[in-house]
Protein backbone atom coordinates (compact mmCIF):
# COMPACT_ATOMS: atom_id res chain seq x y z
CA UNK A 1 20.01 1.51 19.36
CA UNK A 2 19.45 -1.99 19.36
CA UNK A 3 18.81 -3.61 16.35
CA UNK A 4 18.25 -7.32 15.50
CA UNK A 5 19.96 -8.89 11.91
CA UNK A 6 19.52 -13.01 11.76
CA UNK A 7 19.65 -15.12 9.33
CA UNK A 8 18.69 -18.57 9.02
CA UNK A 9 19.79 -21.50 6.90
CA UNK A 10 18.01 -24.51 8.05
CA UNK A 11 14.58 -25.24 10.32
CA UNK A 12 17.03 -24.84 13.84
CA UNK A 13 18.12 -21.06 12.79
CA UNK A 14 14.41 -20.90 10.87
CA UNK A 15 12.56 -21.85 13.95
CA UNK A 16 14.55 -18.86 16.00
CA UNK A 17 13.19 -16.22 13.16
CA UNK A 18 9.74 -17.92 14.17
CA UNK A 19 10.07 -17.25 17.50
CA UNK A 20 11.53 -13.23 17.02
CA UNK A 21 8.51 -12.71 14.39
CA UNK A 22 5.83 -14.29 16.45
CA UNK A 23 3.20 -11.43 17.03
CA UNK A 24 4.32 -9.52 14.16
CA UNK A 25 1.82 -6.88 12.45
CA UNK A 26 1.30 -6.21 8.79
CA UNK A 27 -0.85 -5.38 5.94
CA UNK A 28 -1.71 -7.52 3.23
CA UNK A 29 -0.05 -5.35 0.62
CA UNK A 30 3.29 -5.58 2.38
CA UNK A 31 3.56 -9.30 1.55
CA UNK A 32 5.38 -9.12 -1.59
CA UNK A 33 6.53 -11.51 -4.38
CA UNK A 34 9.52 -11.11 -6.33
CA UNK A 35 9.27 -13.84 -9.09
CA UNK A 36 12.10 -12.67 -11.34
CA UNK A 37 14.42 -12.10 -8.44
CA UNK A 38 13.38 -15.52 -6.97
CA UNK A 39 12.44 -13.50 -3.20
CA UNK A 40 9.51 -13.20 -0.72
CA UNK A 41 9.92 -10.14 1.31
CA UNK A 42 7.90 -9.06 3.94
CA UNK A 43 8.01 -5.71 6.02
CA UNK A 44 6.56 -6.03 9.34
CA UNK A 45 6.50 -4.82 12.61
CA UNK A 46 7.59 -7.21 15.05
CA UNK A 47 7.10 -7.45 18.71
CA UNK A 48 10.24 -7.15 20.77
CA UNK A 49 9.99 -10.42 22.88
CA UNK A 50 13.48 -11.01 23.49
CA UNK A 51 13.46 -7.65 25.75
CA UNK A 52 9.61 -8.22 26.64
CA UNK A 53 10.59 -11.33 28.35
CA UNK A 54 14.30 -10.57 29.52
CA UNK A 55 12.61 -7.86 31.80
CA UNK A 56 15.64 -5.28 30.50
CA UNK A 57 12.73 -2.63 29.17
CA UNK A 58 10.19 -0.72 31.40
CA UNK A 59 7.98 -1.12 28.41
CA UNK A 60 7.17 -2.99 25.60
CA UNK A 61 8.32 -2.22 22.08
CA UNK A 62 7.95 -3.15 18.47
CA UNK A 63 10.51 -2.87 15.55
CA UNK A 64 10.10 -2.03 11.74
CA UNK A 65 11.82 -5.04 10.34
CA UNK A 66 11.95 -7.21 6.75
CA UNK A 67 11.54 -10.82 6.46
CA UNK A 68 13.51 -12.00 3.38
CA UNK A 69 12.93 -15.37 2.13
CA UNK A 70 15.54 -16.33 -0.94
CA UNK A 71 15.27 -18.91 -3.67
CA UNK A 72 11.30 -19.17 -3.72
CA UNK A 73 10.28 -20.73 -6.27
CA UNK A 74 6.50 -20.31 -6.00
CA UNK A 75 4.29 -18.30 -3.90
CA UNK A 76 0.68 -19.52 -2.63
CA UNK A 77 -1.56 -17.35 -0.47
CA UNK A 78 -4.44 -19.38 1.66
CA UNK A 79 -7.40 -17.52 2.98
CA UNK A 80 -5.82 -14.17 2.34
CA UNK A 81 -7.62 -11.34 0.98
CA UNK A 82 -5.03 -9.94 -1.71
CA UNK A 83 -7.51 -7.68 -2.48
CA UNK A 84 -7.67 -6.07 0.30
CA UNK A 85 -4.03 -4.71 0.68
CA UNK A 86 -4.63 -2.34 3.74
CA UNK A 87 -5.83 -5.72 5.65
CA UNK A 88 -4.15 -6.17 8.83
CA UNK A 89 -2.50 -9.73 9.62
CA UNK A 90 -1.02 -11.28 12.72
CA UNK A 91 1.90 -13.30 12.00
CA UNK A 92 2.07 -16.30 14.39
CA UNK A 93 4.94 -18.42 12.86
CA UNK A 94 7.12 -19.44 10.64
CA UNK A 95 7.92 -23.30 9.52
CA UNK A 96 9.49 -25.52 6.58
CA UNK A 97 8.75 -28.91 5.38
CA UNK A 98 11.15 -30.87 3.77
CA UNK A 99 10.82 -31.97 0.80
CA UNK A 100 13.49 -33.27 -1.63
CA UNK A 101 16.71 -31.95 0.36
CA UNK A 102 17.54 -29.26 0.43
CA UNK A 103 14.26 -27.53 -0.77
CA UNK A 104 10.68 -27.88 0.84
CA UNK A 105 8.37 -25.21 1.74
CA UNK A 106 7.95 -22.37 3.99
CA UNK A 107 4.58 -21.54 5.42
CA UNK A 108 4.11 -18.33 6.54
CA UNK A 109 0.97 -18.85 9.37
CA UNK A 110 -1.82 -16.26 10.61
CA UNK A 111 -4.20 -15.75 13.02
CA UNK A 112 -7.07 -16.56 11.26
CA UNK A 113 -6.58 -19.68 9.42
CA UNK A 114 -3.96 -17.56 6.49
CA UNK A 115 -0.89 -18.80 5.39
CA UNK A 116 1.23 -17.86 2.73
CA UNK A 117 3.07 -20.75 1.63
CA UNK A 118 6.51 -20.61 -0.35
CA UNK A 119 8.54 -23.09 -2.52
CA UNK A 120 12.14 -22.83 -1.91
CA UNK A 121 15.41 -24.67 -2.85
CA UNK A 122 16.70 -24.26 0.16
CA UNK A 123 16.66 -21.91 3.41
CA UNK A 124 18.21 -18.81 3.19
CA UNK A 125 16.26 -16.08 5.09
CA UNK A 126 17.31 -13.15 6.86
CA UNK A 127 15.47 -10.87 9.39
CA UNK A 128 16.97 -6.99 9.47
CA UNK A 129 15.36 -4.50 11.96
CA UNK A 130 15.13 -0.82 10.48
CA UNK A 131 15.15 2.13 12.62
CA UNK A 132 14.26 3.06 15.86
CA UNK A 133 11.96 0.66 17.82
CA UNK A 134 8.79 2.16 19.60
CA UNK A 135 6.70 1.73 22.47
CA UNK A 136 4.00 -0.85 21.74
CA UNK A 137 0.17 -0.11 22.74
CA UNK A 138 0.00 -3.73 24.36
CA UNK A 139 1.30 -7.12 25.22
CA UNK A 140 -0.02 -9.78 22.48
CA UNK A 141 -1.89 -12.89 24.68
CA UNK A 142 -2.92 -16.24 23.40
CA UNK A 143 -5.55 -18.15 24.72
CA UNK A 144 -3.33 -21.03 25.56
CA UNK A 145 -7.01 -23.29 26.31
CA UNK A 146 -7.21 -24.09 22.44
């Protein structure tokens, strides 16, 4: 079983969780804010595009995985409906901007026009896979003419 654990501590490593999270599925109500415990966790399911494009699977898959963001200081959703917590989102990426080194902010984007943006003193984020992965019922596309 093949399971994917990274973790990233500045916008190099942050930019490679981007890039295994692109795609990702989840609900509204699985975007969750841990004030007292200073975390942003997020359980997804994530498109497998490091096999997807490797050409080592006869089909595509996607993996149950968490998305855990340490030392946030604040959490800001924009053009989310938090009350709508069975409301499907499409993650697209993941970025920081710096502000007074180390911290900045992390900006969760969606397709859409949502973001969920959070205040951190510094990176420290780590993406676990859980369980088996499963066949996926498609390929996500982009319309690369915007």
């Amino acid at each position: 079983m093949d399971q994917l654990k990274l973790a990233a501590f500045d916008s190099d490593d942050l930019a490679v969780v981007s890039a295994h999270v692109q795609d990702a599925v989840l609900n509204v109500g699985a975007l969750r804010w841990r004030a007292a415990d200073n975390r942003f966790v997020v359980v997804l399911n994530r498109f497998v595009w490091e096999k997807a494009s490797s050409g080592r699977r006869k089909r595509d898959e996607r993996h149950r995985a968490v998305l855990d963001f340490a030392h946030v200081t604040a959490a800001r959703a924009q053009n989310l409906r938090r009350d709508a917590p069975d409301a499907v989102l499409s993650l697209l990426a993941v970025t920081f901007d710096e502000g007074e080194a180390p911290a900045g902010r992390i900006t969760l984007h969606f397709s859409g026009g949502g973001a969920m943006q959070l205040d951190v003193d510094c990176i420290e984020v780590t993406l676990t896979d859980l369980g088996a992965a499963w066949a996926a019922q498609g390929r996500p596309e982009h319309d690369l003419d915007d």
